[in-house]
Protein backbone atom coordinates (compact mmCIF):
# COMPACT_ATOMS: atom_id res chain seq x y z
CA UNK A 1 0.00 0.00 0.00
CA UNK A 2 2.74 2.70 0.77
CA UNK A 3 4.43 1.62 -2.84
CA UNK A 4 1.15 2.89 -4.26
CA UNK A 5 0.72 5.78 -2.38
CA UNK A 6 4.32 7.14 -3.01
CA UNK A 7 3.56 6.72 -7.33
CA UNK A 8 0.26 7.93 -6.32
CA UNK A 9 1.03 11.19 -4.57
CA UNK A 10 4.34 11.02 -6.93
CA UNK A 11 6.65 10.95 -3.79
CA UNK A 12 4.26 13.25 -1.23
CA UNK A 13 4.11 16.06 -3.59
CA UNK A 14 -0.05 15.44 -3.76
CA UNK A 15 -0.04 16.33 0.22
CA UNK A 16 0.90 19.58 -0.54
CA UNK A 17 -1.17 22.44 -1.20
CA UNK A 18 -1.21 22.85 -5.24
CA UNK A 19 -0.01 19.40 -5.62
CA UNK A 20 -1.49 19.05 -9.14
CA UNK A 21 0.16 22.08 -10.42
CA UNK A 22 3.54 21.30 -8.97
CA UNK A 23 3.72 17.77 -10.21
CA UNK A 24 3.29 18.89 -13.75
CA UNK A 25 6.07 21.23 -13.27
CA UNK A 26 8.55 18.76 -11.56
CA UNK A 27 7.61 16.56 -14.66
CA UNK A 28 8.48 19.26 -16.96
CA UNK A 29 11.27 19.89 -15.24
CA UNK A 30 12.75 16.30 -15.41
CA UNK A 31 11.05 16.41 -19.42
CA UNK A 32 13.13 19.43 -19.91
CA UNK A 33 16.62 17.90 -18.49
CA UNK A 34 16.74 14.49 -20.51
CA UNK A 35 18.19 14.37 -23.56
CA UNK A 36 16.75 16.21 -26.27
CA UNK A 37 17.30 12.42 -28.37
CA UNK A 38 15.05 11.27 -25.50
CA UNK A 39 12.23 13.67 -25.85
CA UNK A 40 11.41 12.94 -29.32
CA UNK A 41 11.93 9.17 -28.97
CA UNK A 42 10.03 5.78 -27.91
CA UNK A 43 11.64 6.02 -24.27
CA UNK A 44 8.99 8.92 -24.24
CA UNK A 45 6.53 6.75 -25.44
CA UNK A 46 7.15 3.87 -23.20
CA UNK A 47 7.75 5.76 -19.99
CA UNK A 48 4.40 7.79 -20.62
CA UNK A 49 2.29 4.12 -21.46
CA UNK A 50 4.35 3.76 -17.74
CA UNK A 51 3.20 5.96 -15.75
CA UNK A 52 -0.63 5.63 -17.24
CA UNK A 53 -0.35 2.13 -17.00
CA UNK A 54 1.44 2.23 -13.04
CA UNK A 55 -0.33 4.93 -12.08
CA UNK A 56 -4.07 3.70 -12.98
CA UNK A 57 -3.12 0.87 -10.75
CA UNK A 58 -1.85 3.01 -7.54
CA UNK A 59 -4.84 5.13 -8.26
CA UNK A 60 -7.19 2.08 -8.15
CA UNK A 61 -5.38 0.78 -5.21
CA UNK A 62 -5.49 4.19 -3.06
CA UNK A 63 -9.11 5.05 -4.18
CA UNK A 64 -10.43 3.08 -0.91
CA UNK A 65 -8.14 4.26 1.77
CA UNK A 66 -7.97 7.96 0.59
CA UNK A 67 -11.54 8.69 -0.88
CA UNK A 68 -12.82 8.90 -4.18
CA UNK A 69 -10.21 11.64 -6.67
CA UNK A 70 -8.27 12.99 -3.54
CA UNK A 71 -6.51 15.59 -3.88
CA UNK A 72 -3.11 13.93 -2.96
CA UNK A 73 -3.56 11.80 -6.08
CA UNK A 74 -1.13 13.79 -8.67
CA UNK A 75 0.22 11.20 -11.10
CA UNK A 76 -2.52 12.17 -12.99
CA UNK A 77 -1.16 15.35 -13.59
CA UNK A 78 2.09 13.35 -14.08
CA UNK A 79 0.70 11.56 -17.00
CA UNK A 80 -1.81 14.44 -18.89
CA UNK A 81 1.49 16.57 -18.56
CA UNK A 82 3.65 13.29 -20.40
CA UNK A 83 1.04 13.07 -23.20
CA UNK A 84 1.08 16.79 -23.32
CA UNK A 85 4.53 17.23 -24.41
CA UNK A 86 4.68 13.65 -26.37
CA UNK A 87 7.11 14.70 -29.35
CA UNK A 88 7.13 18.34 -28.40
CA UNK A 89 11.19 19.38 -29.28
CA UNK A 90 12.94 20.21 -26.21
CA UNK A 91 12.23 24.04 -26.11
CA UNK A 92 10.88 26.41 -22.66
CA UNK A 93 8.28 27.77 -25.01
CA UNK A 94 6.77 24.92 -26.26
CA UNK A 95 7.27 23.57 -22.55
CA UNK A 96 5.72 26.25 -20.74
CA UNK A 97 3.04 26.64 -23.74
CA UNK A 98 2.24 22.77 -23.16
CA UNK A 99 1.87 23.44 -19.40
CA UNK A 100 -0.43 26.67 -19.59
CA UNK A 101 -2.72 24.05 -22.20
CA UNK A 102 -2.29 20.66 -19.71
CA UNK A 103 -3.83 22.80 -16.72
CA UNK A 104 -6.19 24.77 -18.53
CA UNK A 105 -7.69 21.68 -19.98
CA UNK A 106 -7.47 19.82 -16.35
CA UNK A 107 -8.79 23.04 -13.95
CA UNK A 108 -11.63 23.92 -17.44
CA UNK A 109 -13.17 20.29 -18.10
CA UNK A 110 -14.66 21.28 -21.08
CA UNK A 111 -15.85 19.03 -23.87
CA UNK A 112 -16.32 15.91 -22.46
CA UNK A 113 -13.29 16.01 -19.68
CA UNK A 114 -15.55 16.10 -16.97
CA UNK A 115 -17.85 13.26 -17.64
CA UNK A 116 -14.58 10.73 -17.56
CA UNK A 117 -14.14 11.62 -13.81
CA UNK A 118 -17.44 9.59 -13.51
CA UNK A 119 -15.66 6.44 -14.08
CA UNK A 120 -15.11 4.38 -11.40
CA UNK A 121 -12.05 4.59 -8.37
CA UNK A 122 -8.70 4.97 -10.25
CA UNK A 123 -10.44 4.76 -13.92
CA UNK A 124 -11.59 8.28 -13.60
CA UNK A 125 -9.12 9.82 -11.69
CA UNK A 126 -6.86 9.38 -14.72
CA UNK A 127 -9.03 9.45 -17.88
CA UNK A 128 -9.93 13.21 -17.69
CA UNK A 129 -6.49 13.89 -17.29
CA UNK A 130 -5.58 11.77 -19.79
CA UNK A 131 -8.15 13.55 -22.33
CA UNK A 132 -7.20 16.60 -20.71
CA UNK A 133 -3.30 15.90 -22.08
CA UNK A 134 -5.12 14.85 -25.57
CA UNK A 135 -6.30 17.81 -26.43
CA UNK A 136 -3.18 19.88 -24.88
CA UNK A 137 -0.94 17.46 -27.24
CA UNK A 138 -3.05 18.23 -30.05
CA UNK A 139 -3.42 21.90 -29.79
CA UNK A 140 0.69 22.26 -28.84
CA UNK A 141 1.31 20.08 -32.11
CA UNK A 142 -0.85 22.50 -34.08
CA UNK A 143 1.37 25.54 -32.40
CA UNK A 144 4.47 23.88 -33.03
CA UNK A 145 3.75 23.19 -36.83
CA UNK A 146 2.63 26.64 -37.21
CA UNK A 147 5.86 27.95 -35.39
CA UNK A 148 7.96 26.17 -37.22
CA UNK A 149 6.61 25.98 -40.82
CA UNK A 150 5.48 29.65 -41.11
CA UNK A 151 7.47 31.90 -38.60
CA UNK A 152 10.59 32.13 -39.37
């Protein structure tokens, strides 16, 4: 149980106050250290199927002993953020763009977001976050083909 609640809470960062918020940004923090090969490579990809994949299961697993959604659930945030900047190049605008998008989406719950947190125990706390970092990866895709095919 405390393995879960550790990937869960992402190491205690969901017990503090703006926990969602500042797991994104320690995410894009370690996103914006690796590699820039890394970034734009399968690691990405398997390391964000990862953390949905391990963090659906913590989620499930803390859902009884810490309520339905609580607050210090933040992988979440951990993975919307990870599907956010899928393929993004390793650049502070694009990163701080795809971080402005990942929380507007996830604080907003607009088209359809809110309806996944409806889904049962660790189900929904993900899947709106996950949609959330679907339509933050597509809209930061459109502004980084714009960016870089027409401003020059």
């Amino acid at each position: 149980m405390l393995l879960h609640q550790l990937i869960a809470s992402v190491a205690g960062i969901g017990k503090i106050k703006g926990g969602g918020t500042i797991a994104a940004v320690a995410y894009c923090i370690i996103w914006f250290l690796l590699p820039a090969g890394f970034v734009q490579s399968a690691w990405q990809v398997i390391t964000t199927a990862t953390i949905l994949l391990v963090g659906t299961w913590s989620s499930n697993v803390v859902d009884e002993a810490w309520g339905k959604d609580s607050s210090k659930v933040v992988i979440d945030e951990v993975a919307g953020m990870a599907i956010t900047l899928l393929f993004s190049p390793s650049n502070i605008i694009f990163l701080l763009t795809g971080l402005v998008l990942f929380r507007f989406f996830d604080i907003v719950k607009p088209l359809g977001i809110r309806q996944l947190e409806k889904l049962p125990k660790g189900w929904g706390v993900m899947a709106d976050d996950v949609l959330a970092g679907i339509y933050s990866f597509m809209v930061l895709q459109l502004i980084i083909f714009i960016s870089t095919a027409y401003i020059k």
